[in-house]
ModelCIF file with pLDDT and N, C-alpha, C, O atoms, coordinates in Angstrom:
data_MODEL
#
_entry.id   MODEL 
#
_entity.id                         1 
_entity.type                       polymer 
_entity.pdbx_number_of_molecules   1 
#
_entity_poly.entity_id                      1 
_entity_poly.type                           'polypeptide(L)' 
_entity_poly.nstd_linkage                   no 
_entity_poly.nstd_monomer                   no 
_entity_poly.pdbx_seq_one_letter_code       
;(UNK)(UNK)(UNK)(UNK)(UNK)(UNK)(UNK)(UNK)(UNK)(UNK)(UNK)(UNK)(UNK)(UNK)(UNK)(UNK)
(UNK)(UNK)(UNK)(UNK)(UNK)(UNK)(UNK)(UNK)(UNK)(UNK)(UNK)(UNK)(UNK)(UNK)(UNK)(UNK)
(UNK)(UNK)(UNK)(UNK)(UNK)(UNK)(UNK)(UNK)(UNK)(UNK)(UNK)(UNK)(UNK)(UNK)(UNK)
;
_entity_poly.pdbx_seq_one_letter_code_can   XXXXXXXXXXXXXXXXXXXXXXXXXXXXXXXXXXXXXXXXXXXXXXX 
_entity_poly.pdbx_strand_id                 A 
#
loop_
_entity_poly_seq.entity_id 
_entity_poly_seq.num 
_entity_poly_seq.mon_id 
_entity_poly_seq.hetero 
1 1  UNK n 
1 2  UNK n 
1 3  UNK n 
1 4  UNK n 
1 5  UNK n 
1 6  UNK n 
1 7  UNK n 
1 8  UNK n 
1 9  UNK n 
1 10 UNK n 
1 11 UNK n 
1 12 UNK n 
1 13 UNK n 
1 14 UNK n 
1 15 UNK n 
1 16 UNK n 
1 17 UNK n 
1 18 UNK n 
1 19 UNK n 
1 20 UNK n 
1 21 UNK n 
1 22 UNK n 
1 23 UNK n 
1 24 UNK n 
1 25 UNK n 
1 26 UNK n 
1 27 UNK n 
1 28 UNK n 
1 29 UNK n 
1 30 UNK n 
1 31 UNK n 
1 32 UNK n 
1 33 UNK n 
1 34 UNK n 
1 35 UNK n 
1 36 UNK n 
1 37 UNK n 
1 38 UNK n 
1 39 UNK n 
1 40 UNK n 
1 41 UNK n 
1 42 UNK n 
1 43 UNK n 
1 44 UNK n 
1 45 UNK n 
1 46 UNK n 
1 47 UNK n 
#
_struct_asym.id          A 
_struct_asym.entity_id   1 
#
loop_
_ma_qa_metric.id 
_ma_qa_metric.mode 
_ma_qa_metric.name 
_ma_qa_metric.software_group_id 
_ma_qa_metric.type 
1 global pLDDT . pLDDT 
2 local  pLDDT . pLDDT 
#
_ma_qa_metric_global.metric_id      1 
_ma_qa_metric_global.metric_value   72.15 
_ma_qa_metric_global.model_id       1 
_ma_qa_metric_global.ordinal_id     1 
#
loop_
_ma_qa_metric_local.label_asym_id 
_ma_qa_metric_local.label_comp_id 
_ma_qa_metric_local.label_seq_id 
_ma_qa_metric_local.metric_id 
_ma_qa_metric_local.metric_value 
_ma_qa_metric_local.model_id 
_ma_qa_metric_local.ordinal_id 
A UNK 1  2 92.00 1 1  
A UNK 2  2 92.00 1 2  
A UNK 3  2 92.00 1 3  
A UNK 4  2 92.00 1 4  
A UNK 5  2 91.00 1 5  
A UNK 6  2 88.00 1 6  
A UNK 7  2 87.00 1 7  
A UNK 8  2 88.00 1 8  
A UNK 9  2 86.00 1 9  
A UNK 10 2 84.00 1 10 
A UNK 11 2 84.00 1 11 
A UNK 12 2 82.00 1 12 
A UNK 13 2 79.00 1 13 
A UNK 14 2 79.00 1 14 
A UNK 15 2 80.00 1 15 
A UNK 16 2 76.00 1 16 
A UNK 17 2 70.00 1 17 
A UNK 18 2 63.00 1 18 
A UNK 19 2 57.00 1 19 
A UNK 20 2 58.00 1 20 
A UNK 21 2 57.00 1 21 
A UNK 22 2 53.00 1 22 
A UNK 23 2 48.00 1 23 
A UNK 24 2 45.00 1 24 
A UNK 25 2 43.00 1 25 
A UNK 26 2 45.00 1 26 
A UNK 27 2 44.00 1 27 
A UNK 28 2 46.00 1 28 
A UNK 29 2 43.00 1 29 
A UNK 30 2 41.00 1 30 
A UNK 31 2 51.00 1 31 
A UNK 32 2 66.00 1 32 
A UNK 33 2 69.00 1 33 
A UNK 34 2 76.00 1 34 
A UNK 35 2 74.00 1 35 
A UNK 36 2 74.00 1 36 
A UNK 37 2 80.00 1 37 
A UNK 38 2 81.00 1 38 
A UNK 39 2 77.00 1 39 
A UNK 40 2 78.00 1 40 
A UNK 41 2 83.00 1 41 
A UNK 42 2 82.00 1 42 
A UNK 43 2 78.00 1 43 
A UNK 44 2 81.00 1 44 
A UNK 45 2 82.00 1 45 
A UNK 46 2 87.00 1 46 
A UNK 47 2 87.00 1 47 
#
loop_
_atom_site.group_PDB 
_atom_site.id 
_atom_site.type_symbol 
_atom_site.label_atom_id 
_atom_site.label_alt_id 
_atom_site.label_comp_id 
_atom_site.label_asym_id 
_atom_site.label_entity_id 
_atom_site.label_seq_id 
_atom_site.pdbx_PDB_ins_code 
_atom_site.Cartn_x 
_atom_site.Cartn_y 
_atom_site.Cartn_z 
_atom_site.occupancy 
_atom_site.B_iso_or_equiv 
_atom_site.pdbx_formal_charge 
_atom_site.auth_seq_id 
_atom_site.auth_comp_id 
_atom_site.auth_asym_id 
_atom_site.auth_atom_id 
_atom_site.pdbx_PDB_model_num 
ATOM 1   N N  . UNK A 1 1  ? 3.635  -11.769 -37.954 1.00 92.00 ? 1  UNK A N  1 
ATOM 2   C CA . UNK A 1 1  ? 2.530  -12.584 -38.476 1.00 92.00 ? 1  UNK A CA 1 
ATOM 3   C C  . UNK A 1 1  ? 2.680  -13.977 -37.869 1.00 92.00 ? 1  UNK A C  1 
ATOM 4   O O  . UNK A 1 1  ? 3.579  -14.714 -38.274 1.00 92.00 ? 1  UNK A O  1 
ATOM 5   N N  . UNK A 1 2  ? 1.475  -14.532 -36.507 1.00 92.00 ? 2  UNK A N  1 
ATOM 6   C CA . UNK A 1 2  ? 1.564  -15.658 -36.144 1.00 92.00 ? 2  UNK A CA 1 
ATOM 7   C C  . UNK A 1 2  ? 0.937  -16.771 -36.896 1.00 92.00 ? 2  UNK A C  1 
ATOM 8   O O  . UNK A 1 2  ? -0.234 -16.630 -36.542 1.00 92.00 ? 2  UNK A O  1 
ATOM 9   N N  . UNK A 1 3  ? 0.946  -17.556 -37.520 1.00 92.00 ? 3  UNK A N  1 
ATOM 10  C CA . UNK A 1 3  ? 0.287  -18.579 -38.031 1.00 92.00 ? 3  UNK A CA 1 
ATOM 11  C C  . UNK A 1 3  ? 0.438  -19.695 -37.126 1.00 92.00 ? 3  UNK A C  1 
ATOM 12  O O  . UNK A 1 3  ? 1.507  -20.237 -36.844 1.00 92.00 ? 3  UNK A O  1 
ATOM 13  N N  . UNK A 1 4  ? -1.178 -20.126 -36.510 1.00 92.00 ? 4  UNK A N  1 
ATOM 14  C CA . UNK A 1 4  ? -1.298 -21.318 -35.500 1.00 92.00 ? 4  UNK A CA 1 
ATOM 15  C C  . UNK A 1 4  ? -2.241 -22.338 -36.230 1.00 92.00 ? 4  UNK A C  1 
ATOM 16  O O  . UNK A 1 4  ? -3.241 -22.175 -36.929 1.00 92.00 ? 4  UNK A O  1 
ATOM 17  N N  . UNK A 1 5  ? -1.405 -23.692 -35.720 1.00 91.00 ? 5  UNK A N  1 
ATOM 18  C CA . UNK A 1 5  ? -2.707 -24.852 -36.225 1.00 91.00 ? 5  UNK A CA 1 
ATOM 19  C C  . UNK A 1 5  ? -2.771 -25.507 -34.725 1.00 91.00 ? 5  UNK A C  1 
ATOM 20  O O  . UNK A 1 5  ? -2.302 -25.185 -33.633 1.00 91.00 ? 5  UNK A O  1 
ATOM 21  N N  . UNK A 1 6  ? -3.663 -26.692 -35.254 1.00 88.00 ? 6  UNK A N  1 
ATOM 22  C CA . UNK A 1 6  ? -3.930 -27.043 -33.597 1.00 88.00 ? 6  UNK A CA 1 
ATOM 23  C C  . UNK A 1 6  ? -3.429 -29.061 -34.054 1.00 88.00 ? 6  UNK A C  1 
ATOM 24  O O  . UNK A 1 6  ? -3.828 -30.104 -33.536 1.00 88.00 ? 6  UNK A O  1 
ATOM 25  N N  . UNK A 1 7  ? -2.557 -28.845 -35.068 1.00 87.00 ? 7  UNK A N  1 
ATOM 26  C CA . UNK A 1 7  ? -1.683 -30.232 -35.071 1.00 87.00 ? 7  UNK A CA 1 
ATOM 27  C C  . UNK A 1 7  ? -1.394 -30.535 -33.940 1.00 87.00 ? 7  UNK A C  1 
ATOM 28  O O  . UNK A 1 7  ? -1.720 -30.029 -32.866 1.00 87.00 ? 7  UNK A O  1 
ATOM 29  N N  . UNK A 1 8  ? -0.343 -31.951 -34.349 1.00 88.00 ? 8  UNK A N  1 
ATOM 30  C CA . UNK A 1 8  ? 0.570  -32.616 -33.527 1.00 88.00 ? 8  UNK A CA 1 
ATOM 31  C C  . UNK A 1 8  ? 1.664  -32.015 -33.593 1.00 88.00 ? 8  UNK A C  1 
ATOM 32  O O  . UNK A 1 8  ? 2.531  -32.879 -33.466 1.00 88.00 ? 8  UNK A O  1 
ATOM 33  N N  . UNK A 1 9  ? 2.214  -30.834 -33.745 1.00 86.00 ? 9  UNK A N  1 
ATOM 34  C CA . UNK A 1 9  ? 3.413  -29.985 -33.660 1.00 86.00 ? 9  UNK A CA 1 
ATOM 35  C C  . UNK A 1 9  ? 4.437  -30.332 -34.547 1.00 86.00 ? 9  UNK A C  1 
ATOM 36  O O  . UNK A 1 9  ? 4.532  -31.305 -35.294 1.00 86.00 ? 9  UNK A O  1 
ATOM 37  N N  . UNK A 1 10 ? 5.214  -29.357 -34.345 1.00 84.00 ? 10 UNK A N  1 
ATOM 38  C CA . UNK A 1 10 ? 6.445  -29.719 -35.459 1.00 84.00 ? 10 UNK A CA 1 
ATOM 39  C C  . UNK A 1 10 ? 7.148  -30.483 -34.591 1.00 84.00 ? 10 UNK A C  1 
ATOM 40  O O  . UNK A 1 10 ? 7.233  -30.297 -33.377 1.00 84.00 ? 10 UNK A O  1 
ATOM 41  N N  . UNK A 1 11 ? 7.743  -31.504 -35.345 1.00 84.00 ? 11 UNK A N  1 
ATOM 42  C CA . UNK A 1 11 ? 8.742  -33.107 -35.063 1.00 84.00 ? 11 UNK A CA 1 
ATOM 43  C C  . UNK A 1 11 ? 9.883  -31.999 -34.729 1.00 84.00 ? 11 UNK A C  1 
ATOM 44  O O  . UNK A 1 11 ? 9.966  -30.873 -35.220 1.00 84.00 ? 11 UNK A O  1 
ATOM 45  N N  . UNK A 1 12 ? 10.954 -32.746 -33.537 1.00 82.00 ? 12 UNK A N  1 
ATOM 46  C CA . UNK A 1 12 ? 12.333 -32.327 -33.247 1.00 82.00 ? 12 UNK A CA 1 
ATOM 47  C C  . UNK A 1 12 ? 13.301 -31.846 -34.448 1.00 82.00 ? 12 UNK A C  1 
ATOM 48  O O  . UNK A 1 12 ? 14.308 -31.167 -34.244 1.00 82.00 ? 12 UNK A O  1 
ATOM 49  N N  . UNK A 1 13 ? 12.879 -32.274 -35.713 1.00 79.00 ? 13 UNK A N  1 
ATOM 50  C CA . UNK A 1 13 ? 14.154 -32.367 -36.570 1.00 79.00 ? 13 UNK A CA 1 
ATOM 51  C C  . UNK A 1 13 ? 13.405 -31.190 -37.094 1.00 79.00 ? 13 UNK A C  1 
ATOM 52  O O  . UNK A 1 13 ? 14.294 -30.340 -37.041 1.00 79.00 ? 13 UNK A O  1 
ATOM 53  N N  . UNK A 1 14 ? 12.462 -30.644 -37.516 1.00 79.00 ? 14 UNK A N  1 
ATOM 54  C CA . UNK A 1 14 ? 12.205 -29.712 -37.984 1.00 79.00 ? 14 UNK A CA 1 
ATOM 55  C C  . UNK A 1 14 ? 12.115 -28.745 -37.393 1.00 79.00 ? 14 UNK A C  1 
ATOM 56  O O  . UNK A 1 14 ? 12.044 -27.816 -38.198 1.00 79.00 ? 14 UNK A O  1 
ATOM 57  N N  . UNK A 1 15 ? 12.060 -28.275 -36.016 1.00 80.00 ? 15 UNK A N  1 
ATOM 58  C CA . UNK A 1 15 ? 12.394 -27.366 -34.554 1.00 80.00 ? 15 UNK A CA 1 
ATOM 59  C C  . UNK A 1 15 ? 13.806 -27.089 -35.051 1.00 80.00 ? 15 UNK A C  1 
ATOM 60  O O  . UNK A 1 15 ? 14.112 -25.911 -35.236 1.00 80.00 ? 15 UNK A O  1 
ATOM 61  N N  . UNK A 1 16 ? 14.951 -28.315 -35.353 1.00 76.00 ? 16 UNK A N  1 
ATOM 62  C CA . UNK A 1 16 ? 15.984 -28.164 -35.559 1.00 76.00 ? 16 UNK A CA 1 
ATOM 63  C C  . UNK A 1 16 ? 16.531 -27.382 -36.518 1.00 76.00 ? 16 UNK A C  1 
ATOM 64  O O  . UNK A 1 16 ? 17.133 -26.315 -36.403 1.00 76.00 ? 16 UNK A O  1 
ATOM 65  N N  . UNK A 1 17 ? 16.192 -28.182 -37.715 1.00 70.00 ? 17 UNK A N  1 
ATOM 66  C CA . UNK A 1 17 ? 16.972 -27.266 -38.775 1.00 70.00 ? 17 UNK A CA 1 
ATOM 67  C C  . UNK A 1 17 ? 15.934 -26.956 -39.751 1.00 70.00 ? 17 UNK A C  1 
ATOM 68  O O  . UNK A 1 17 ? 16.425 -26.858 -40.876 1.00 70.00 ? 17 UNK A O  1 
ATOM 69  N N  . UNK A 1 18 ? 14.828 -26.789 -39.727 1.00 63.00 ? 18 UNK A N  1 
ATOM 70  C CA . UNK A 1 18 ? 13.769 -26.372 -40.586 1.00 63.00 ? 18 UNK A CA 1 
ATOM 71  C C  . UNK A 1 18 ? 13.925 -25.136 -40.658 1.00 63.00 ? 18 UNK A C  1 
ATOM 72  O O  . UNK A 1 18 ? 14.239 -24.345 -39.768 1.00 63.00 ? 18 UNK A O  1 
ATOM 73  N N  . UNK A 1 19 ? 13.534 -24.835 -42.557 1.00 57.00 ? 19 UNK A N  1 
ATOM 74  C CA . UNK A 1 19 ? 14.277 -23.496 -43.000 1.00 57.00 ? 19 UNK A CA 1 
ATOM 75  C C  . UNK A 1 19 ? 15.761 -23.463 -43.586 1.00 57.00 ? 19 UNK A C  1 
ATOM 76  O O  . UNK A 1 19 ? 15.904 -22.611 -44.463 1.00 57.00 ? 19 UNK A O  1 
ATOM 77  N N  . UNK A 1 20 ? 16.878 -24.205 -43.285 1.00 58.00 ? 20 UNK A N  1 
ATOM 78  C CA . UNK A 1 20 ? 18.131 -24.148 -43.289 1.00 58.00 ? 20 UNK A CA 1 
ATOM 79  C C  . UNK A 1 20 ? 18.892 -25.817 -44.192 1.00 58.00 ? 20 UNK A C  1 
ATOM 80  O O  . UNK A 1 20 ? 20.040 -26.079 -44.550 1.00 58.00 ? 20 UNK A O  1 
ATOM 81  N N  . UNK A 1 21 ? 17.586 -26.610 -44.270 1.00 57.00 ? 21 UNK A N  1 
ATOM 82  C CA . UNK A 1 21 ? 18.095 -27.884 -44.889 1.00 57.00 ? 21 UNK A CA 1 
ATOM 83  C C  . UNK A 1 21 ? 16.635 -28.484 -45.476 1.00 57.00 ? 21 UNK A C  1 
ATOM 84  O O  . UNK A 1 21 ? 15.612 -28.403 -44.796 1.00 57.00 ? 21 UNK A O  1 
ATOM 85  N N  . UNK A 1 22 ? 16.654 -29.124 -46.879 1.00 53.00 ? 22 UNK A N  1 
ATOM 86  C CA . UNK A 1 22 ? 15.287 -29.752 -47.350 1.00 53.00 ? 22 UNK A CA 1 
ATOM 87  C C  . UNK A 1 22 ? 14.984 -30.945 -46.290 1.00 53.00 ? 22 UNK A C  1 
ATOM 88  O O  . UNK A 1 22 ? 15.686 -31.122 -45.294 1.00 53.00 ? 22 UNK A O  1 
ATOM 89  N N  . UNK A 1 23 ? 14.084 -31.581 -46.554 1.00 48.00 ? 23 UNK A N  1 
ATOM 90  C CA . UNK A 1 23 ? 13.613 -32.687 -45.485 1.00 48.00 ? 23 UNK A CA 1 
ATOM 91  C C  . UNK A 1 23 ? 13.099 -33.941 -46.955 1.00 48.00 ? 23 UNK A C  1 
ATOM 92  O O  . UNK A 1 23 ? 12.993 -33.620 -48.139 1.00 48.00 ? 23 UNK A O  1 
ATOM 93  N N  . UNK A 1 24 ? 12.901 -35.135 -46.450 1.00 45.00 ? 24 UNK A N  1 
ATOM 94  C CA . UNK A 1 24 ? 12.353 -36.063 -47.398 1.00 45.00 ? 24 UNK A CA 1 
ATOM 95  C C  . UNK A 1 24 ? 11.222 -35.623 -47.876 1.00 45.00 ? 24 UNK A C  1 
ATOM 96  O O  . UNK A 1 24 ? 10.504 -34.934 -47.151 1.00 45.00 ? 24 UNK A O  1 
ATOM 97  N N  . UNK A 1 25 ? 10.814 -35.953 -49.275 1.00 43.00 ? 25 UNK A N  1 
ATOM 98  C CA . UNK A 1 25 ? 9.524  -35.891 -49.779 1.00 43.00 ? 25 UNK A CA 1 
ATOM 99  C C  . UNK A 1 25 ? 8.534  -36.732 -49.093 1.00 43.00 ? 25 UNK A C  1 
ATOM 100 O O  . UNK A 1 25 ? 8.916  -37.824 -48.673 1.00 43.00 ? 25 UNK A O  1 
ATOM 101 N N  . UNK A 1 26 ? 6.665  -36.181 -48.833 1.00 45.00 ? 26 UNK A N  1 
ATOM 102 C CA . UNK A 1 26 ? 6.175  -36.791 -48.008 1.00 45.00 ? 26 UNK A CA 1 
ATOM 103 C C  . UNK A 1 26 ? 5.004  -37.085 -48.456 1.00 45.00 ? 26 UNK A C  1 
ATOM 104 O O  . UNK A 1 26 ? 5.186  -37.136 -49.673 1.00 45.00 ? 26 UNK A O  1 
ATOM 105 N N  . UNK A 1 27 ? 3.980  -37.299 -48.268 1.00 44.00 ? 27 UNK A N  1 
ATOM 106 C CA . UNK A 1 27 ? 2.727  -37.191 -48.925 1.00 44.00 ? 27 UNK A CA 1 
ATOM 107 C C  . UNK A 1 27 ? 2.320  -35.673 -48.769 1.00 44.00 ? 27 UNK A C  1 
ATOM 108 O O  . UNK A 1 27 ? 1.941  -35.095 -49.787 1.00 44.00 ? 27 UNK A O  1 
ATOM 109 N N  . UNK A 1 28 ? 2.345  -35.320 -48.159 1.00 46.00 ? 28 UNK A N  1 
ATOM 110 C CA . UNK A 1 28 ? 1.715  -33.787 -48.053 1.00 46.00 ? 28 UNK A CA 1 
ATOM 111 C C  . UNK A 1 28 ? 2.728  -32.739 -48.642 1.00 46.00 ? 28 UNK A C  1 
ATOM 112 O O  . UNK A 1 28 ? 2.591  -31.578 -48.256 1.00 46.00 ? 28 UNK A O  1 
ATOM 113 N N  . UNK A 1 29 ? 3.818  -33.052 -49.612 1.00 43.00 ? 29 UNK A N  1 
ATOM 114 C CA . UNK A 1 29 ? 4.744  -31.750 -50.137 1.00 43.00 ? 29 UNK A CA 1 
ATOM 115 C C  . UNK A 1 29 ? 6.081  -32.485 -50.265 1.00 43.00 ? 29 UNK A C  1 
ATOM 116 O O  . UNK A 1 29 ? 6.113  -33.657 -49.890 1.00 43.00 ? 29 UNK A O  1 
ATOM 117 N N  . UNK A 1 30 ? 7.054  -31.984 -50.696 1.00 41.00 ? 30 UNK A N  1 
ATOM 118 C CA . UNK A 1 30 ? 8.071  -31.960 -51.218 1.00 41.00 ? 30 UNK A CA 1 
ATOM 119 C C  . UNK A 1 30 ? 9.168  -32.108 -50.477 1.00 41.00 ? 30 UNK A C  1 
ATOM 120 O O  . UNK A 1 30 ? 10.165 -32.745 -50.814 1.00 41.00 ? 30 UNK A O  1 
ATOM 121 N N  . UNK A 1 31 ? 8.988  -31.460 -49.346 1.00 51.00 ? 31 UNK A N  1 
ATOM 122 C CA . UNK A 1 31 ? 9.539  -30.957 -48.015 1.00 51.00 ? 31 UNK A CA 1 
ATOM 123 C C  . UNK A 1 31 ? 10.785 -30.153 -48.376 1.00 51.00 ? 31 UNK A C  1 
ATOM 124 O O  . UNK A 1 31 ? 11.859 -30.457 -47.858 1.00 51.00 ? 31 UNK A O  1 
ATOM 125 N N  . UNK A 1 32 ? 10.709 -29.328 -49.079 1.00 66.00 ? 32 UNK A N  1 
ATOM 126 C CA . UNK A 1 32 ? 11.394 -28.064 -49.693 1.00 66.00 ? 32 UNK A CA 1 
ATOM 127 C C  . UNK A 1 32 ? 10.831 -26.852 -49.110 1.00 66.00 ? 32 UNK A C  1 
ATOM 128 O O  . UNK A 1 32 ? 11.684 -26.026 -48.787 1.00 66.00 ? 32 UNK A O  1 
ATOM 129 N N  . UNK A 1 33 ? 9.529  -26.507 -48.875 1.00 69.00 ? 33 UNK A N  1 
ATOM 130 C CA . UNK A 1 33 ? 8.672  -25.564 -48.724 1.00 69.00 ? 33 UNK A CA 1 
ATOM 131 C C  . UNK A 1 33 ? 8.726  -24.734 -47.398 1.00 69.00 ? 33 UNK A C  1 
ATOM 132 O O  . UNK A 1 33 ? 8.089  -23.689 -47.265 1.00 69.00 ? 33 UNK A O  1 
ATOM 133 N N  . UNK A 1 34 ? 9.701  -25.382 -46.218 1.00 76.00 ? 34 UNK A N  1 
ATOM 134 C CA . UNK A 1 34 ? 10.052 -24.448 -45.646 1.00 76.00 ? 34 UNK A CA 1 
ATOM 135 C C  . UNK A 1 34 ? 11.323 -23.910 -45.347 1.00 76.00 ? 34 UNK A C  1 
ATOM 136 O O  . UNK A 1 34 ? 11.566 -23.008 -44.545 1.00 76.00 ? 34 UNK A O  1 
ATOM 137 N N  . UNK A 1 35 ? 12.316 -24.695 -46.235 1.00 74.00 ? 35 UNK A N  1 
ATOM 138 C CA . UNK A 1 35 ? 13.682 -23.924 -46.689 1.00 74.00 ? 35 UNK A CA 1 
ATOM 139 C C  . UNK A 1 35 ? 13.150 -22.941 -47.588 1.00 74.00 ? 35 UNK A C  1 
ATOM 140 O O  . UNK A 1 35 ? 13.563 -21.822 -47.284 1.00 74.00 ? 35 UNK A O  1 
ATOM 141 N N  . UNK A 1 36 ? 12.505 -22.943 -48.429 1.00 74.00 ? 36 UNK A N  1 
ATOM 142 C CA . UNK A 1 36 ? 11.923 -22.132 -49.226 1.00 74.00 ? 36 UNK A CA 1 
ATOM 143 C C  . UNK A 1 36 ? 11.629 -20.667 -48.654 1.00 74.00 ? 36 UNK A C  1 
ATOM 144 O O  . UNK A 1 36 ? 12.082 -19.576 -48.999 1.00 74.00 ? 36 UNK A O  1 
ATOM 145 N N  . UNK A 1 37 ? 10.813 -20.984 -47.770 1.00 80.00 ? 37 UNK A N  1 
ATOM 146 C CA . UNK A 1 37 ? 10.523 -20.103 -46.823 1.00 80.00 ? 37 UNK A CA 1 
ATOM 147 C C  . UNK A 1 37 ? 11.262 -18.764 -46.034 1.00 80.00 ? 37 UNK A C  1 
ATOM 148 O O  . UNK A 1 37 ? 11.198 -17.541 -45.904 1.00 80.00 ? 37 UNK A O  1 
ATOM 149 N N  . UNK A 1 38 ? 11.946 -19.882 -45.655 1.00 81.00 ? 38 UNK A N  1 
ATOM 150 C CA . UNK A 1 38 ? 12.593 -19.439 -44.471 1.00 81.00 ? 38 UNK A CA 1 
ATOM 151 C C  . UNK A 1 38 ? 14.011 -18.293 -45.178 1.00 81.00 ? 38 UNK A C  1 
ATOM 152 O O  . UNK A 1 38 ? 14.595 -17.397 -44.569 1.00 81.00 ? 38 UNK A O  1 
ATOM 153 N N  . UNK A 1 39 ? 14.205 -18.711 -46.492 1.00 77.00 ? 39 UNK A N  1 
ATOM 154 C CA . UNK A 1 39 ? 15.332 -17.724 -47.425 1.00 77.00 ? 39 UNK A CA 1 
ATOM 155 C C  . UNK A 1 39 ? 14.553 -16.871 -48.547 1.00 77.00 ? 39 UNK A C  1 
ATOM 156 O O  . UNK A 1 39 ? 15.289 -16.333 -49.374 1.00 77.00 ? 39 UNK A O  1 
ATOM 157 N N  . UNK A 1 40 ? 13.495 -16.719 -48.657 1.00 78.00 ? 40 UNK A N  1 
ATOM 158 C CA . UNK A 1 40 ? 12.674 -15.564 -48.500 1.00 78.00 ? 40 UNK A CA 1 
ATOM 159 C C  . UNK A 1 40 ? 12.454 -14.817 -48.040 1.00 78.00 ? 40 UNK A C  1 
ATOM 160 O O  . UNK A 1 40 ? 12.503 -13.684 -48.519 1.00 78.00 ? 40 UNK A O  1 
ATOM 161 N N  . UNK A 1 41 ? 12.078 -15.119 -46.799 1.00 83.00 ? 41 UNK A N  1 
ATOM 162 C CA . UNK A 1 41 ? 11.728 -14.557 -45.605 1.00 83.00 ? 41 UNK A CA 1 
ATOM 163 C C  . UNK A 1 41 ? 12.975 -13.466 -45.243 1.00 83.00 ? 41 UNK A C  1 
ATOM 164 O O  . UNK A 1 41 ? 12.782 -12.255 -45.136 1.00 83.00 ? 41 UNK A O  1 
ATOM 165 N N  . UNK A 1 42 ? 14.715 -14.342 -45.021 1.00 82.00 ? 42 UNK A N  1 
ATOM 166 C CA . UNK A 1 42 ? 15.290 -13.580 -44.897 1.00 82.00 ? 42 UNK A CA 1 
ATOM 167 C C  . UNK A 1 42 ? 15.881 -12.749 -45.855 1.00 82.00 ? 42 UNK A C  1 
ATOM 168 O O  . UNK A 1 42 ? 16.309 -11.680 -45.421 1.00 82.00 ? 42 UNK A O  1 
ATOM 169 N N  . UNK A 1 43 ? 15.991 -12.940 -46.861 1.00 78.00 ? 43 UNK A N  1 
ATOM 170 C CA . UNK A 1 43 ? 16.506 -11.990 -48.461 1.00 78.00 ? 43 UNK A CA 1 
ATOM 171 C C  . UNK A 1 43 ? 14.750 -10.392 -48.135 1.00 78.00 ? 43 UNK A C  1 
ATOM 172 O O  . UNK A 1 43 ? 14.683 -9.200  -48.435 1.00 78.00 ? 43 UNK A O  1 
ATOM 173 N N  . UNK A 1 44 ? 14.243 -10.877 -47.779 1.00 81.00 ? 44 UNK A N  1 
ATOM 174 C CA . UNK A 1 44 ? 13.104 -9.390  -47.211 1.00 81.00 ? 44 UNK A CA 1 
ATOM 175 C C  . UNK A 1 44 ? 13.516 -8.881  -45.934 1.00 81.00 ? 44 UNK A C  1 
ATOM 176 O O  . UNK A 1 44 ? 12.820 -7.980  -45.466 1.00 81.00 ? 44 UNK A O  1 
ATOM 177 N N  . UNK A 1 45 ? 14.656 -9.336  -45.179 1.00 82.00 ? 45 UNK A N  1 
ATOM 178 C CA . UNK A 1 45 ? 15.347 -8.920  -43.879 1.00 82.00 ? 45 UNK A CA 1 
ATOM 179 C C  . UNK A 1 45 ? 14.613 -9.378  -42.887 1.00 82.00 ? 45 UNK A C  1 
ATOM 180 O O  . UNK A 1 45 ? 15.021 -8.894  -41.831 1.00 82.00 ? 45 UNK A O  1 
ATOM 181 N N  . UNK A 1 46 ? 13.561 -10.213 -42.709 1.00 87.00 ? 46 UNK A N  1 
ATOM 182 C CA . UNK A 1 46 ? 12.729 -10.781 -41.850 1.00 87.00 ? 46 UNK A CA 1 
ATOM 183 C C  . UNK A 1 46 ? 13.719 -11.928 -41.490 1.00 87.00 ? 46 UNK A C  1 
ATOM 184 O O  . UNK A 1 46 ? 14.868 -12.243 -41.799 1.00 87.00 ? 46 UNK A O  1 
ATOM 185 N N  . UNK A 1 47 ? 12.487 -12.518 -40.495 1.00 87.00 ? 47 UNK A N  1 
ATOM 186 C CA . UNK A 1 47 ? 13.342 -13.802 -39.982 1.00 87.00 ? 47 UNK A CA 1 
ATOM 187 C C  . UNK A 1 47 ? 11.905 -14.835 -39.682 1.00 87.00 ? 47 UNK A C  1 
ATOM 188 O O  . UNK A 1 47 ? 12.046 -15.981 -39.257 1.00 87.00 ? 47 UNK A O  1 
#
């Protein structure tokens, strides 16, 4: 499942360790939501 936007891309630090560490709270979210993710994702054996 590809999910595309036509942003300004994901920033270096989130390329980095996004999924694997929270990020600062931002205006747009929590920045929990793709650690969240990303250990979901793998506890269903996905990646």
């Amino acid at each position: 499942i590809d999910i595309c936007d036509h942003g300004p891309g994901f920033p270096d630090a989130v390329l980095k360790n996004g999924g694997h560490t929270s990020f600062p709270a931002h205006e747009s979210g929590s920045g929990i939501g793709l650690m969240l993710t990303s250990t979901a994702i793998q506890q269903l054996g996905g990646q």
